[in-house]
N, C-alpha and C. Protein backbone atom coordinates (compact mmCIF):
# COMPACT_ATOMS: atom_id res chain seq x y z
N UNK A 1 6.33 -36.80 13.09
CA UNK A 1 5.59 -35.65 12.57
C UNK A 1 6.50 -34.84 11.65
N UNK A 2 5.56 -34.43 10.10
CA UNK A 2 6.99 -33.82 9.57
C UNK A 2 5.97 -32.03 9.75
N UNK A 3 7.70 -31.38 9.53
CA UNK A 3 7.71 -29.82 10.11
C UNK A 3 7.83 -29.79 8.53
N UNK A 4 6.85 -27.88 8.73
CA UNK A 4 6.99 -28.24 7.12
C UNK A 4 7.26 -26.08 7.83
N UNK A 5 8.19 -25.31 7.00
CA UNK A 5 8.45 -24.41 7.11
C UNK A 5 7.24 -23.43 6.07
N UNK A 6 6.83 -22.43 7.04
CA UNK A 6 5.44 -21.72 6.53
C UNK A 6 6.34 -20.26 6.00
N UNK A 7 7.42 -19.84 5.95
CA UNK A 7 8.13 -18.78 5.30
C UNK A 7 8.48 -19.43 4.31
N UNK A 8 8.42 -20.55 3.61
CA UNK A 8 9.05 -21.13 2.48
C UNK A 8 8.55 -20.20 1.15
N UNK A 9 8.38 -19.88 0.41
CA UNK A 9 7.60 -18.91 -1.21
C UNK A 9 7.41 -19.92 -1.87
N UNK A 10 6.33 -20.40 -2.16
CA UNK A 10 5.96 -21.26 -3.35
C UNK A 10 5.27 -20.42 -4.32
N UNK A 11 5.51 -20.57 -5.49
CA UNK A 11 5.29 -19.38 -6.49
C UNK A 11 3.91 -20.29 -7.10
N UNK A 12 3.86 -21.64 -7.37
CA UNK A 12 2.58 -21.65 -7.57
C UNK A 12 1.34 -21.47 -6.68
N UNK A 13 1.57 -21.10 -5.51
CA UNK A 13 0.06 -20.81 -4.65
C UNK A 13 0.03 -19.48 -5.01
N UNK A 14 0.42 -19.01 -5.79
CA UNK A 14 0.36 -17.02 -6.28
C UNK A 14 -0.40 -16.88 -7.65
N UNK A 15 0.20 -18.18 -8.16
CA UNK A 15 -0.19 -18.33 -9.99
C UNK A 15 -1.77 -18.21 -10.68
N UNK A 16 -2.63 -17.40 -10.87
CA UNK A 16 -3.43 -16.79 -11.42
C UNK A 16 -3.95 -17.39 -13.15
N UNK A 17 -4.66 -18.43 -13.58
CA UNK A 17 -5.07 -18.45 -14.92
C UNK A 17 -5.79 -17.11 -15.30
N UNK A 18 -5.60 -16.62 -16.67
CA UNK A 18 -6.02 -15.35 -17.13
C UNK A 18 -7.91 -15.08 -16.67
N UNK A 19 -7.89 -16.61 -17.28
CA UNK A 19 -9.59 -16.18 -16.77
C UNK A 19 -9.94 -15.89 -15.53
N UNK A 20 -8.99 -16.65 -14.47
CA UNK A 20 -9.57 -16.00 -13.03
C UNK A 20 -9.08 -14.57 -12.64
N UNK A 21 -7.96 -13.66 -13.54
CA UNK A 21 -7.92 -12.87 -13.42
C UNK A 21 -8.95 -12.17 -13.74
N UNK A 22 -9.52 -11.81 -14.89
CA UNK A 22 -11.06 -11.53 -15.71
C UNK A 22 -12.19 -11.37 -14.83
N UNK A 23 -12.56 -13.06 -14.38
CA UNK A 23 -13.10 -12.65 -13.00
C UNK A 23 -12.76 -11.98 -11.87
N UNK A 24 -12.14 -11.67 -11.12
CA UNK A 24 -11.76 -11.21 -10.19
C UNK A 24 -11.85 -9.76 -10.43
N UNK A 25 -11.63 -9.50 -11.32
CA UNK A 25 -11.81 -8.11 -12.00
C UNK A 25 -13.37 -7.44 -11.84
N UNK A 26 -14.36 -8.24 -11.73
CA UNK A 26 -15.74 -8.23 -11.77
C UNK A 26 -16.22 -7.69 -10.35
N UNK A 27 -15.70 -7.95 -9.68
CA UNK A 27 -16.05 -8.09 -7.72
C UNK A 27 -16.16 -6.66 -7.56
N UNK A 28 -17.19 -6.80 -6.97
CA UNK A 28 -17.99 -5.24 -6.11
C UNK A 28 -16.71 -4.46 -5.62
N UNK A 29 -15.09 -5.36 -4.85
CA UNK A 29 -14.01 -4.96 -5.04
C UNK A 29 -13.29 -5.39 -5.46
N UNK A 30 -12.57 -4.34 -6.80
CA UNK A 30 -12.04 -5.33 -7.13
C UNK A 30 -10.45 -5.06 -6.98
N UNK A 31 -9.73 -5.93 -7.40
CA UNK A 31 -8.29 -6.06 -7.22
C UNK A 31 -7.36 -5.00 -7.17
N UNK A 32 -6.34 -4.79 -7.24
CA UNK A 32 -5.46 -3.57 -7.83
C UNK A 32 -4.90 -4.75 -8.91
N UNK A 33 -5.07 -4.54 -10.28
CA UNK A 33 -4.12 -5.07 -10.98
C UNK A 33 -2.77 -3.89 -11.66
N UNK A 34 -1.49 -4.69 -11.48
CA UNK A 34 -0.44 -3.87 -11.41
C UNK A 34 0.47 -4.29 -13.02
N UNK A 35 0.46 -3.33 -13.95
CA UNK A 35 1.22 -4.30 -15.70
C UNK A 35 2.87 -3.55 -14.94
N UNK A 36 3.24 -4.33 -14.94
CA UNK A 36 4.90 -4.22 -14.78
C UNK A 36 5.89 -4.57 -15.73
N UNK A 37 5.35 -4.46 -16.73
CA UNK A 37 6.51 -3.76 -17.97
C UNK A 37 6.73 -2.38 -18.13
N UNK A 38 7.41 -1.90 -19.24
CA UNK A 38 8.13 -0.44 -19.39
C UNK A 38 6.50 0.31 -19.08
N UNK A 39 6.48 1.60 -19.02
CA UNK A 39 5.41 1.89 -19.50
C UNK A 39 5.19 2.28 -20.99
N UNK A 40 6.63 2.12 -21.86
CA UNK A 40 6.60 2.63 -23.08
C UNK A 40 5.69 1.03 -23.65
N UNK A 41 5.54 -0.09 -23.36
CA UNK A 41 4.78 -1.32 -23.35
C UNK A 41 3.48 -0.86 -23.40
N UNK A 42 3.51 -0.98 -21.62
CA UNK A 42 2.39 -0.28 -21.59
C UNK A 42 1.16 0.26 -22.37
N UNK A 43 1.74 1.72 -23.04
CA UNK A 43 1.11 2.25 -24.09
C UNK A 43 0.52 1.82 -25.30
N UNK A 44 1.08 0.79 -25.60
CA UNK A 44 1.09 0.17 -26.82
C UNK A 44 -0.37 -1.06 -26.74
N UNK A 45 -0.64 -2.09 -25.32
CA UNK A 45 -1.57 -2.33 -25.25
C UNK A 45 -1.31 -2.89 -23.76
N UNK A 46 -2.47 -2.83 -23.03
CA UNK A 46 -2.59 -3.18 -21.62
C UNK A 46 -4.09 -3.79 -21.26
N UNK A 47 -3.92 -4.24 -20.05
CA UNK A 47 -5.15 -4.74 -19.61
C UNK A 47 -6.08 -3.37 -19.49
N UNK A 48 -7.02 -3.21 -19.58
CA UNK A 48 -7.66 -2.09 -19.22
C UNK A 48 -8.02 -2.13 -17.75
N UNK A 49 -8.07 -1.35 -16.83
CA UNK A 49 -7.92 -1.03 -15.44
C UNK A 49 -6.91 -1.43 -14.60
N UNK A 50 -6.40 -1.75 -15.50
CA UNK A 50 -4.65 -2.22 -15.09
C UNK A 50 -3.55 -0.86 -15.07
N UNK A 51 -2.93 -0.67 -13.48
CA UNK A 51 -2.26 -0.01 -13.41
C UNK A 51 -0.66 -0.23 -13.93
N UNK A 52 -0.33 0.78 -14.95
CA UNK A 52 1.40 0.57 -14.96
C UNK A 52 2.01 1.11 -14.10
N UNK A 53 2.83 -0.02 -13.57
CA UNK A 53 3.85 0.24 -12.44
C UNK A 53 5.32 -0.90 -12.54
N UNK A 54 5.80 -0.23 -13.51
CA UNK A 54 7.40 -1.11 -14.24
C UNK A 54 7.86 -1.57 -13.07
N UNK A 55 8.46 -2.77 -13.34
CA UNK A 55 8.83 -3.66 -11.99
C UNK A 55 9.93 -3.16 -11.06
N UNK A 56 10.95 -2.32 -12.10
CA UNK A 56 11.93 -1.40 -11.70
C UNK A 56 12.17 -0.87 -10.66
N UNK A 57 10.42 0.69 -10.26
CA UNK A 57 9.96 0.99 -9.54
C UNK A 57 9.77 0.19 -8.13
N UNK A 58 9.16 -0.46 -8.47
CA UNK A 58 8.39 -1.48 -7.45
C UNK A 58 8.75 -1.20 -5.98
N UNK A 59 9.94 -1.32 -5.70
CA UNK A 59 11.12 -1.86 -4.55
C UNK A 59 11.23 -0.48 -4.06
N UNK A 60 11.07 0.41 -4.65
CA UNK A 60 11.02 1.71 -3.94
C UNK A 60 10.09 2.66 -4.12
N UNK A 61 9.05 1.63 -4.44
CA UNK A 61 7.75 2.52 -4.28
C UNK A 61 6.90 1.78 -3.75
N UNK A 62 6.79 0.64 -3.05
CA UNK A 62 6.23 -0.16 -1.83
C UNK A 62 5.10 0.17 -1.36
N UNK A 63 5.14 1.69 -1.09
CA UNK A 63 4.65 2.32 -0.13
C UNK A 63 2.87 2.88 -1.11
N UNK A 64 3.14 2.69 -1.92
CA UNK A 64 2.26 3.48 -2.56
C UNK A 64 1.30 2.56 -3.20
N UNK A 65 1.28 1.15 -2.44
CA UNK A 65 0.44 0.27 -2.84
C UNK A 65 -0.21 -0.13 -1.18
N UNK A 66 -1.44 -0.55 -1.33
CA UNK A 66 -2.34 -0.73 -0.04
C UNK A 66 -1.89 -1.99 0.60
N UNK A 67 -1.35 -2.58 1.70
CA UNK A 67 -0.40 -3.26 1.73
C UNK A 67 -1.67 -5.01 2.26
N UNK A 68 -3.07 -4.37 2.35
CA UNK A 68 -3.96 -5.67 2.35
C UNK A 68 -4.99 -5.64 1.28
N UNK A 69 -4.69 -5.06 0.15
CA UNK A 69 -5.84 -5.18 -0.66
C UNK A 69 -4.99 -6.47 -1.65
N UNK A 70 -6.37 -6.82 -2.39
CA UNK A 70 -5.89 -8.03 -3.27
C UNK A 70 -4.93 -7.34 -4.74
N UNK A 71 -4.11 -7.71 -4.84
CA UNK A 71 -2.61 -7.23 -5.80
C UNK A 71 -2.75 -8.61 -6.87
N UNK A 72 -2.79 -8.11 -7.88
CA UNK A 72 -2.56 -9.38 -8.98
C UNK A 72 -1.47 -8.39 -9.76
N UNK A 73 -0.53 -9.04 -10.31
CA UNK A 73 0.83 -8.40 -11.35
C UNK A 73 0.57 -9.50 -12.71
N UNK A 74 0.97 -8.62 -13.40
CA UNK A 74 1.02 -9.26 -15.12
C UNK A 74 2.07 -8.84 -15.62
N UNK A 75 3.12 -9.40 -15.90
CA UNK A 75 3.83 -8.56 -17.03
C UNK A 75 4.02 -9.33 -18.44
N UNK A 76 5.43 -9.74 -18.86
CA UNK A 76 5.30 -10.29 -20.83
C UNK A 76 5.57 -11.54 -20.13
N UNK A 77 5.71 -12.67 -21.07
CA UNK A 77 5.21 -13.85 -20.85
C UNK A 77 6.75 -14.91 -20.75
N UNK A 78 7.84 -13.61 -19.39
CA UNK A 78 8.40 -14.43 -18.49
C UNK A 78 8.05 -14.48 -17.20
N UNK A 79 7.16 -15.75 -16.81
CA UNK A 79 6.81 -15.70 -15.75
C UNK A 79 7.83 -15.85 -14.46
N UNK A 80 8.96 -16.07 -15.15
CA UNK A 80 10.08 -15.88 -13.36
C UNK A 80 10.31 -14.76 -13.06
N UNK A 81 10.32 -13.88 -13.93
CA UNK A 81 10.63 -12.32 -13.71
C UNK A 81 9.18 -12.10 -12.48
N UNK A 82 7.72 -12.17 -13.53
CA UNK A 82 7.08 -11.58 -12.94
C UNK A 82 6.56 -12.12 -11.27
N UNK A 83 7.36 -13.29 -11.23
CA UNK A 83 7.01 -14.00 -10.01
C UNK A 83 8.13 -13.44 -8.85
N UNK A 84 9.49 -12.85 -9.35
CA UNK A 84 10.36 -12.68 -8.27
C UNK A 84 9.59 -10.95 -7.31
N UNK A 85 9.02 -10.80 -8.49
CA UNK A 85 8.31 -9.11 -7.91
C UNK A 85 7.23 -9.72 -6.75
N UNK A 86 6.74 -11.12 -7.22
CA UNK A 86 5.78 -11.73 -6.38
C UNK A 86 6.15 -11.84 -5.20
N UNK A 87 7.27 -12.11 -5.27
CA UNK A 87 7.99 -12.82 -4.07
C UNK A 87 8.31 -11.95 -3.00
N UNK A 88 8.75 -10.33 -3.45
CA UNK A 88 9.20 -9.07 -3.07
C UNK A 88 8.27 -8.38 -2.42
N UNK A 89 6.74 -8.59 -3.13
CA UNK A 89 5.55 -8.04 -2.13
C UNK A 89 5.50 -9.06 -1.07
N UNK A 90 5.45 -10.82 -1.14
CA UNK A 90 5.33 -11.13 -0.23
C UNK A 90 6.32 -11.26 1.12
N UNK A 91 7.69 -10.57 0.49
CA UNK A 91 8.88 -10.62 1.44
C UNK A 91 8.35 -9.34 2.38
N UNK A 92 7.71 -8.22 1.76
CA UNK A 92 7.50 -7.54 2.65
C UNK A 92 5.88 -7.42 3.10
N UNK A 93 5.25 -8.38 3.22
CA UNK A 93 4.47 -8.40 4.06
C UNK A 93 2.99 -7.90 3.47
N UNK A 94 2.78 -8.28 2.09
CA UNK A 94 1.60 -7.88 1.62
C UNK A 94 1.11 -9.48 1.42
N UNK A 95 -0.25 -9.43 2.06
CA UNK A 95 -0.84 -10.22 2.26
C UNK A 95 -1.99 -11.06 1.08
N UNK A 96 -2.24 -10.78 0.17
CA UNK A 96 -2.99 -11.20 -0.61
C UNK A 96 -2.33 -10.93 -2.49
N UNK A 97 -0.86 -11.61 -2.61
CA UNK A 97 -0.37 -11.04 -4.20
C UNK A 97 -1.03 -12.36 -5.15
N UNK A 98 -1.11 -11.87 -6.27
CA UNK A 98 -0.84 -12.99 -7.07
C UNK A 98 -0.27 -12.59 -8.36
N UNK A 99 0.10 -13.60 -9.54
CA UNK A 99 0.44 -13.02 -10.66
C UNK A 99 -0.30 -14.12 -12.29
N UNK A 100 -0.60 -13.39 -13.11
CA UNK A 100 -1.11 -14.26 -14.56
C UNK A 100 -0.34 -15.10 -14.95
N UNK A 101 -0.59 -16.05 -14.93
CA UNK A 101 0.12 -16.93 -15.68
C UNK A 101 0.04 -16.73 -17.05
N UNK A 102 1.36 -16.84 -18.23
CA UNK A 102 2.03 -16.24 -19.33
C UNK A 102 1.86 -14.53 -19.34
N UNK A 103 1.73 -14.37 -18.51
CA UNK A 103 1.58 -12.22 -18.79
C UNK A 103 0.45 -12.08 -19.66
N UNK A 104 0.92 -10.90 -20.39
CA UNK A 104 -0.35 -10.13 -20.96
C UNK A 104 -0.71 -11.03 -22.19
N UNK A 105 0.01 -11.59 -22.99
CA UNK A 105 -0.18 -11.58 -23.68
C UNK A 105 -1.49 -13.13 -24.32
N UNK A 106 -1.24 -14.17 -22.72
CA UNK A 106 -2.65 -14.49 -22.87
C UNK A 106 -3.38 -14.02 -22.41
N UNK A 107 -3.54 -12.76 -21.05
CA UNK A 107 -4.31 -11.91 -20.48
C UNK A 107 -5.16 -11.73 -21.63
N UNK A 108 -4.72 -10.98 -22.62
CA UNK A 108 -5.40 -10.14 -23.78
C UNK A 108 -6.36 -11.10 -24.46
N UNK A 109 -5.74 -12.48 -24.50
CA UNK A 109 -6.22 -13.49 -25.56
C UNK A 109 -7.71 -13.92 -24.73
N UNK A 110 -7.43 -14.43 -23.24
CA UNK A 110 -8.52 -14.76 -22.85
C UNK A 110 -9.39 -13.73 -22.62
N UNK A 111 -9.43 -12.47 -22.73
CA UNK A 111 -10.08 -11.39 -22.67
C UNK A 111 -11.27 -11.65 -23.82
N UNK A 112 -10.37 -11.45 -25.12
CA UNK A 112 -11.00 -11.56 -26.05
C UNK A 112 -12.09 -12.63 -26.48
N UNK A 113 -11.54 -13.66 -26.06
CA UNK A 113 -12.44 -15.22 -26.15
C UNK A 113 -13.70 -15.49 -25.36
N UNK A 114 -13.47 -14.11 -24.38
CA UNK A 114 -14.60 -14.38 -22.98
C UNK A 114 -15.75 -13.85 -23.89
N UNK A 115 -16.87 -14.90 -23.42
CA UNK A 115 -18.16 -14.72 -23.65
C UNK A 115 -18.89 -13.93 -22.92
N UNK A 116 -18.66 -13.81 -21.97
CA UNK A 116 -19.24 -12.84 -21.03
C UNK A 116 -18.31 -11.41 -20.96
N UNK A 117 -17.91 -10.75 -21.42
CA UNK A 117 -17.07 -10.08 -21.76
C UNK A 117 -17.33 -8.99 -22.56
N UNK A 118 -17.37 -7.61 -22.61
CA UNK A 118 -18.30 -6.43 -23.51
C UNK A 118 -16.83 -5.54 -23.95
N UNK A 119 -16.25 -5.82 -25.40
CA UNK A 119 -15.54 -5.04 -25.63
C UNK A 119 -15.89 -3.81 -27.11
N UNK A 120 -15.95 -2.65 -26.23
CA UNK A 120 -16.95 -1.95 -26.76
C UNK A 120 -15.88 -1.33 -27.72
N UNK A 121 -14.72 -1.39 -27.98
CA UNK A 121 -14.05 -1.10 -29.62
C UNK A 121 -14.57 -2.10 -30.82
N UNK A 122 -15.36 -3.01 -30.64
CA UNK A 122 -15.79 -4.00 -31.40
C UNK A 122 -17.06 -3.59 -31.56
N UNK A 123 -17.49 -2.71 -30.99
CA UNK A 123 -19.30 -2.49 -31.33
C UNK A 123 -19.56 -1.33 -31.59
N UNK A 124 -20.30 -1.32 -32.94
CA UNK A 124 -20.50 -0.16 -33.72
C UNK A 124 -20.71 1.17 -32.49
N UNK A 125 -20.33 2.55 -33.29
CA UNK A 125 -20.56 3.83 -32.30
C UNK A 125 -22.01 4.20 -31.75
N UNK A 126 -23.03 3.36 -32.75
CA UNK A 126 -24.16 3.77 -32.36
C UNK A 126 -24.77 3.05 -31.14
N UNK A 127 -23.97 1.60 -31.23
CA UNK A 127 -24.67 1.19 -29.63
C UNK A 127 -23.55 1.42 -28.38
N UNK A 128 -23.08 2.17 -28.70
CA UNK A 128 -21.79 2.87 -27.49
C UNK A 128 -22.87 2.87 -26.39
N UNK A 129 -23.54 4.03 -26.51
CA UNK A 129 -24.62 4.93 -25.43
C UNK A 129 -25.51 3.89 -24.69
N UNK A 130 -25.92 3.02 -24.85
CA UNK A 130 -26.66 1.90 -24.96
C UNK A 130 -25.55 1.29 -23.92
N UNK A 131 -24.70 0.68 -24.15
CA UNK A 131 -23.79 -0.15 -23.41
C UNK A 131 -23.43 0.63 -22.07
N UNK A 132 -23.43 2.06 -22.65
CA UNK A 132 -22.84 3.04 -21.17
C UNK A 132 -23.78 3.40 -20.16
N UNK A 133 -25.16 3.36 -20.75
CA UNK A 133 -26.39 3.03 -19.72
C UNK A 133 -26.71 1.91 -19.17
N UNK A 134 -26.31 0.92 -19.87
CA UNK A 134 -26.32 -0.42 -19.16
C UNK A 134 -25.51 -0.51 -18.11
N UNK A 135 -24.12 -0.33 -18.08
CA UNK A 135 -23.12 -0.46 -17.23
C UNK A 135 -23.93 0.78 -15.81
N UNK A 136 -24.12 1.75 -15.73
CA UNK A 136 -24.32 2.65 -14.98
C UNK A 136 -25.64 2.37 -14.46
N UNK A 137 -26.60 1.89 -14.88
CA UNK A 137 -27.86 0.90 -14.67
C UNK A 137 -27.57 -0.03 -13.77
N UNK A 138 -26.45 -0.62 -14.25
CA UNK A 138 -26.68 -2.15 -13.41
C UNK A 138 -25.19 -1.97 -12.17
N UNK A 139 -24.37 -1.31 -12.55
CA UNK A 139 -23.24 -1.30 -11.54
C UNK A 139 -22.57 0.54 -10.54
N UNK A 140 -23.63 1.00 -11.16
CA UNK A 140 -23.02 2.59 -10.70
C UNK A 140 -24.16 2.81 -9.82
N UNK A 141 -25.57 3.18 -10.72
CA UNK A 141 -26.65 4.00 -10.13
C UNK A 141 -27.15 3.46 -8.80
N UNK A 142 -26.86 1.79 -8.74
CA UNK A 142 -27.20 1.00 -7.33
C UNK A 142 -26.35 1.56 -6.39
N UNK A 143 -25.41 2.02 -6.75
CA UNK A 143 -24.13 2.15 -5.61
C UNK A 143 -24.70 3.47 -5.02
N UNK A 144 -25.20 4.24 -5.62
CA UNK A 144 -24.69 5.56 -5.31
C UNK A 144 -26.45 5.83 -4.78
N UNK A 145 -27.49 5.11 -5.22
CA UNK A 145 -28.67 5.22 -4.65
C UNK A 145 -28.79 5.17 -3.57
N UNK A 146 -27.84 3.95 -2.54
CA UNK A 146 -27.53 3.34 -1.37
C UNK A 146 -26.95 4.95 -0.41
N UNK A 147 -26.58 5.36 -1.08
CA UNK A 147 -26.11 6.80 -0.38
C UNK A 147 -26.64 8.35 -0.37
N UNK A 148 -27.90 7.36 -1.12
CA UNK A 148 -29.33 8.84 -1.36
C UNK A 148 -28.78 9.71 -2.52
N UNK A 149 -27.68 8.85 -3.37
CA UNK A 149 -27.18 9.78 -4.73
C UNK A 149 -27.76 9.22 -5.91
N UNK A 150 -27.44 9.66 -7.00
CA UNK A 150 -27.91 9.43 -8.52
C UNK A 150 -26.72 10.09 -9.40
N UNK A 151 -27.29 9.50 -10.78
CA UNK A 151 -26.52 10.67 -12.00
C UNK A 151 -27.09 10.85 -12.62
N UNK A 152 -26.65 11.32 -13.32
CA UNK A 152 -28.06 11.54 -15.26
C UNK A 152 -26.72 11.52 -16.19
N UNK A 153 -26.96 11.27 -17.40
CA UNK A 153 -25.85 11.61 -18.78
C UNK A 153 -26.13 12.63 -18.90
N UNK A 154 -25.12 13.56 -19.41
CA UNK A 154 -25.87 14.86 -20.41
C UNK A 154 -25.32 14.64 -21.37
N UNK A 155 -24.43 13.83 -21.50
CA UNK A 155 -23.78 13.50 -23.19
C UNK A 155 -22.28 12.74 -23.07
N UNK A 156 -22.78 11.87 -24.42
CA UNK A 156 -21.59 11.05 -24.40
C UNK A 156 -20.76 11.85 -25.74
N UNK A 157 -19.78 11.72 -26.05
CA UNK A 157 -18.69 12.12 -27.24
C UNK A 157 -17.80 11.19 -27.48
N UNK A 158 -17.86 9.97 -28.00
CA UNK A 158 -16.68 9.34 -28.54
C UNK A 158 -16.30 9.04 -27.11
N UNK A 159 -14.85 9.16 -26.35
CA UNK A 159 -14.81 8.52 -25.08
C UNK A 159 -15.13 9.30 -23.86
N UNK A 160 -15.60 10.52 -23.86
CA UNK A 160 -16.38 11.12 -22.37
C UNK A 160 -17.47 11.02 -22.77
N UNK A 161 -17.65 10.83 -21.11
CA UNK A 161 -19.35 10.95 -20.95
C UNK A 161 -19.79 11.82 -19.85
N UNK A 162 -20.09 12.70 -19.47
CA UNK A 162 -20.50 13.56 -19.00
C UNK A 162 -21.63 13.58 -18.26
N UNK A 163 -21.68 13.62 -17.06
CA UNK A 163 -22.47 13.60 -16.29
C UNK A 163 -22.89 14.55 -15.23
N UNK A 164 -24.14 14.51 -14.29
CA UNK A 164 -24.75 15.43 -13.81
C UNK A 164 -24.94 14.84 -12.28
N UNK A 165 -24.71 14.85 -11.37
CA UNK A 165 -24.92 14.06 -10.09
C UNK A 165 -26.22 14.96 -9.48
N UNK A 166 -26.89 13.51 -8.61
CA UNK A 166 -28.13 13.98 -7.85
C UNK A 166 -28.23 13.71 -6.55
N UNK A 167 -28.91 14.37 -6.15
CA UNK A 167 -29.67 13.81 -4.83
C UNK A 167 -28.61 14.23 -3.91
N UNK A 168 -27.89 13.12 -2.93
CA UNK A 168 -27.15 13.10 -2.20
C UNK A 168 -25.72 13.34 -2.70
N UNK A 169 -25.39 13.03 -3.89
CA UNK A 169 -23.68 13.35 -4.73
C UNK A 169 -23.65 14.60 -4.93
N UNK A 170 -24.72 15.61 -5.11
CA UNK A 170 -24.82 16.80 -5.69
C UNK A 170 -23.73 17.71 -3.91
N UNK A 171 -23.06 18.32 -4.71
CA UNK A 171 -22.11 19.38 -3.54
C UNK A 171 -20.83 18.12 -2.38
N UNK A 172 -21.22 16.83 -3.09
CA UNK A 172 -20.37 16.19 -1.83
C UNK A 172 -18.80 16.01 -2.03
N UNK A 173 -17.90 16.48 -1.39
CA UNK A 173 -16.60 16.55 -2.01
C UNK A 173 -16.21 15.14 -1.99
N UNK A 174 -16.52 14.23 -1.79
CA UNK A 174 -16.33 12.56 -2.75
C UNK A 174 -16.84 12.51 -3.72
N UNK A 175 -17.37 13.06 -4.49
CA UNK A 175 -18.29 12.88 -5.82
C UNK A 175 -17.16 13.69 -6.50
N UNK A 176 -16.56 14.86 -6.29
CA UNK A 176 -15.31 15.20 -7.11
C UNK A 176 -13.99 14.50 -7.72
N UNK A 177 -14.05 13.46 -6.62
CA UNK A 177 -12.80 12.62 -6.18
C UNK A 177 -13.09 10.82 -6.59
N UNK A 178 -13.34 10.40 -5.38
CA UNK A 178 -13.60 8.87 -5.40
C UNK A 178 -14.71 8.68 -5.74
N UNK A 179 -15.98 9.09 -5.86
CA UNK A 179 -17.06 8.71 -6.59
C UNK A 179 -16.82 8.57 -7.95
N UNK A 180 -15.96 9.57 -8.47
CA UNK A 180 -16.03 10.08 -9.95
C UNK A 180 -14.73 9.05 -10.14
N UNK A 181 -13.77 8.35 -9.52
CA UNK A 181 -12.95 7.51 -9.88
C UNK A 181 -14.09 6.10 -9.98
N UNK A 182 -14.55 6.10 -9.28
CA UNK A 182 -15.62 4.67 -8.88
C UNK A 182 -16.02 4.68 -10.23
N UNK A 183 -16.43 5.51 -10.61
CA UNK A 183 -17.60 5.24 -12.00
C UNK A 183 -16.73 5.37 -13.50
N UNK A 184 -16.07 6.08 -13.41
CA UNK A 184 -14.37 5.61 -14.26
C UNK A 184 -14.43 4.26 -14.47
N UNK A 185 -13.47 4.06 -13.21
CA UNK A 185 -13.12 2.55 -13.34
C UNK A 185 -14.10 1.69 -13.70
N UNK A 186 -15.18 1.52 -13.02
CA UNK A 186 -16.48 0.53 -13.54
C UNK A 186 -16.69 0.49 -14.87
N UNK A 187 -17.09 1.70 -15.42
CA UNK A 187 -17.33 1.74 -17.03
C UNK A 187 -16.30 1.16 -17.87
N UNK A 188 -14.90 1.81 -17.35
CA UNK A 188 -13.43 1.60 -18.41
C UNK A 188 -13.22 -0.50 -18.02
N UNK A 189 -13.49 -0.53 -16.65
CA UNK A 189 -13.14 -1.91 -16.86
C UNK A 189 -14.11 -3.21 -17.57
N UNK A 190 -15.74 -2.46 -17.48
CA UNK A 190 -16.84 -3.16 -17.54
C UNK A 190 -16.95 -3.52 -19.43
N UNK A 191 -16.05 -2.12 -20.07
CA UNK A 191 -16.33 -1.97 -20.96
C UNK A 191 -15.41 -2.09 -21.91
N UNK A 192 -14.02 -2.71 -21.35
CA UNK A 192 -12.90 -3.07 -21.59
C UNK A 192 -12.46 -1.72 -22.77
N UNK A 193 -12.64 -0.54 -22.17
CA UNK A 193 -12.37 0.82 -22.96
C UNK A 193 -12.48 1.66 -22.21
N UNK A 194 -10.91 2.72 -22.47
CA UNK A 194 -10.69 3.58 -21.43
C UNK A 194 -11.63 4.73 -21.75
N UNK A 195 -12.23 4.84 -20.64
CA UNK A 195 -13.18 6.47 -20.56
C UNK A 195 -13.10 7.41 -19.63
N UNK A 196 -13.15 8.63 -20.12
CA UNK A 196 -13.22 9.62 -19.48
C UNK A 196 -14.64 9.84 -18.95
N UNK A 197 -14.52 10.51 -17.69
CA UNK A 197 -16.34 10.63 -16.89
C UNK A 197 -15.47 12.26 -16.54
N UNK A 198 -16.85 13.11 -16.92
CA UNK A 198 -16.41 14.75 -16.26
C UNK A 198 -17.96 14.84 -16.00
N UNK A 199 -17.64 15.26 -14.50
CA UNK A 199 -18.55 16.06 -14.05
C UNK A 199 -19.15 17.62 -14.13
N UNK A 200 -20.32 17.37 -14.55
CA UNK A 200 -20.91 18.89 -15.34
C UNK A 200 -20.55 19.78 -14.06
């Protein structure tokens, strides 16, 4: 019988193609994705709903990541670097990491190529509003119905959109907080464009 050692790190059972990152991104929950380059990188272009958190950090900021939610890391397109950070969540005991294979920079590419994919810097300003009712139609207003809530627009501007909560969201101190992050993130990731949501 051969013994096969289960602490061993194999870096390809972690390894992530861009597109299944993309997907994964989609899920009712979805991932924490973590860009671990500078953040002066960062700035310049990133995954959208992708948190910067320079790899630097990482090791002493541990703590400030959910230690069973699903973790995908991306950084530039050395994948040993971004795999030893792999290795570091799984040394300490986070249960679900993975990382993109080549970093961002096919991240971005297969982004772009996806057919199923809504990147709303590519579509004229007039069907902005249109796209931002769709998204809140099909992935927000269900959520929040389920909890006897609603929203309404009262106006979009270039990247806020402004909204009015109902029903059950109206006075609830999660609708200040994590509701109003929920519908952030959905739009900014759905719509591969960062937006601001303020509550009237």
């Amino acid at each position: 019988m051969k013994f096969t050692n289960k602490n061993v790190f194999e870096a390809s059972k972690h390894a992530l193609e861009p597109e299944v990152c993309l997907k994964e991104r989609r899920k009712n929950m979805p991932p924490i994705i973590l860009d671990i380059r500078s953040q002066e990188e960062y700035k310049v272009r990133h995954l959208v709903g992708a948190y910067s958190f320079p790899g630097e950090y990482l090791r002493d900021n541990l703590s400030q990541i959910p230690p069973y939610a699903q973790v995908i890391l991306y950084g530039d397109n050395d994948d040993e670097k971004t795999i030893s950070f792999v290795k570091l969540l799984v040394d300490n005991k986070f249960s679900d990491v993975s990382y993109v294979s080549g970093g961002v920079e096919k991240l971005l590419a297969a982004l772009n190529a996806a057919e199923d994919e809504v990147i709303l810097d590519s579509l004229p300003r007039a069907e902005w509003a249109q796209k931002i009712e769709s998204v809140l139609n099909e992935k927000v207003r269900p959520t929040l119905a389920a909890d006897g809530g609603g929203l309404s627009i009262l106006k979009i501007e270039e990247d806020k959109v402004f909204i009015n909560y109902e029903g059950a969201c109206q006075g609830c101190a999660s609708a200040a907080t994590g509701t109003l992050n929920f519908i952030r993130n959905t739009l900014s990731t759905s719509l591969n464009h960062d937006i601001e949501v303020i509550s009237a």
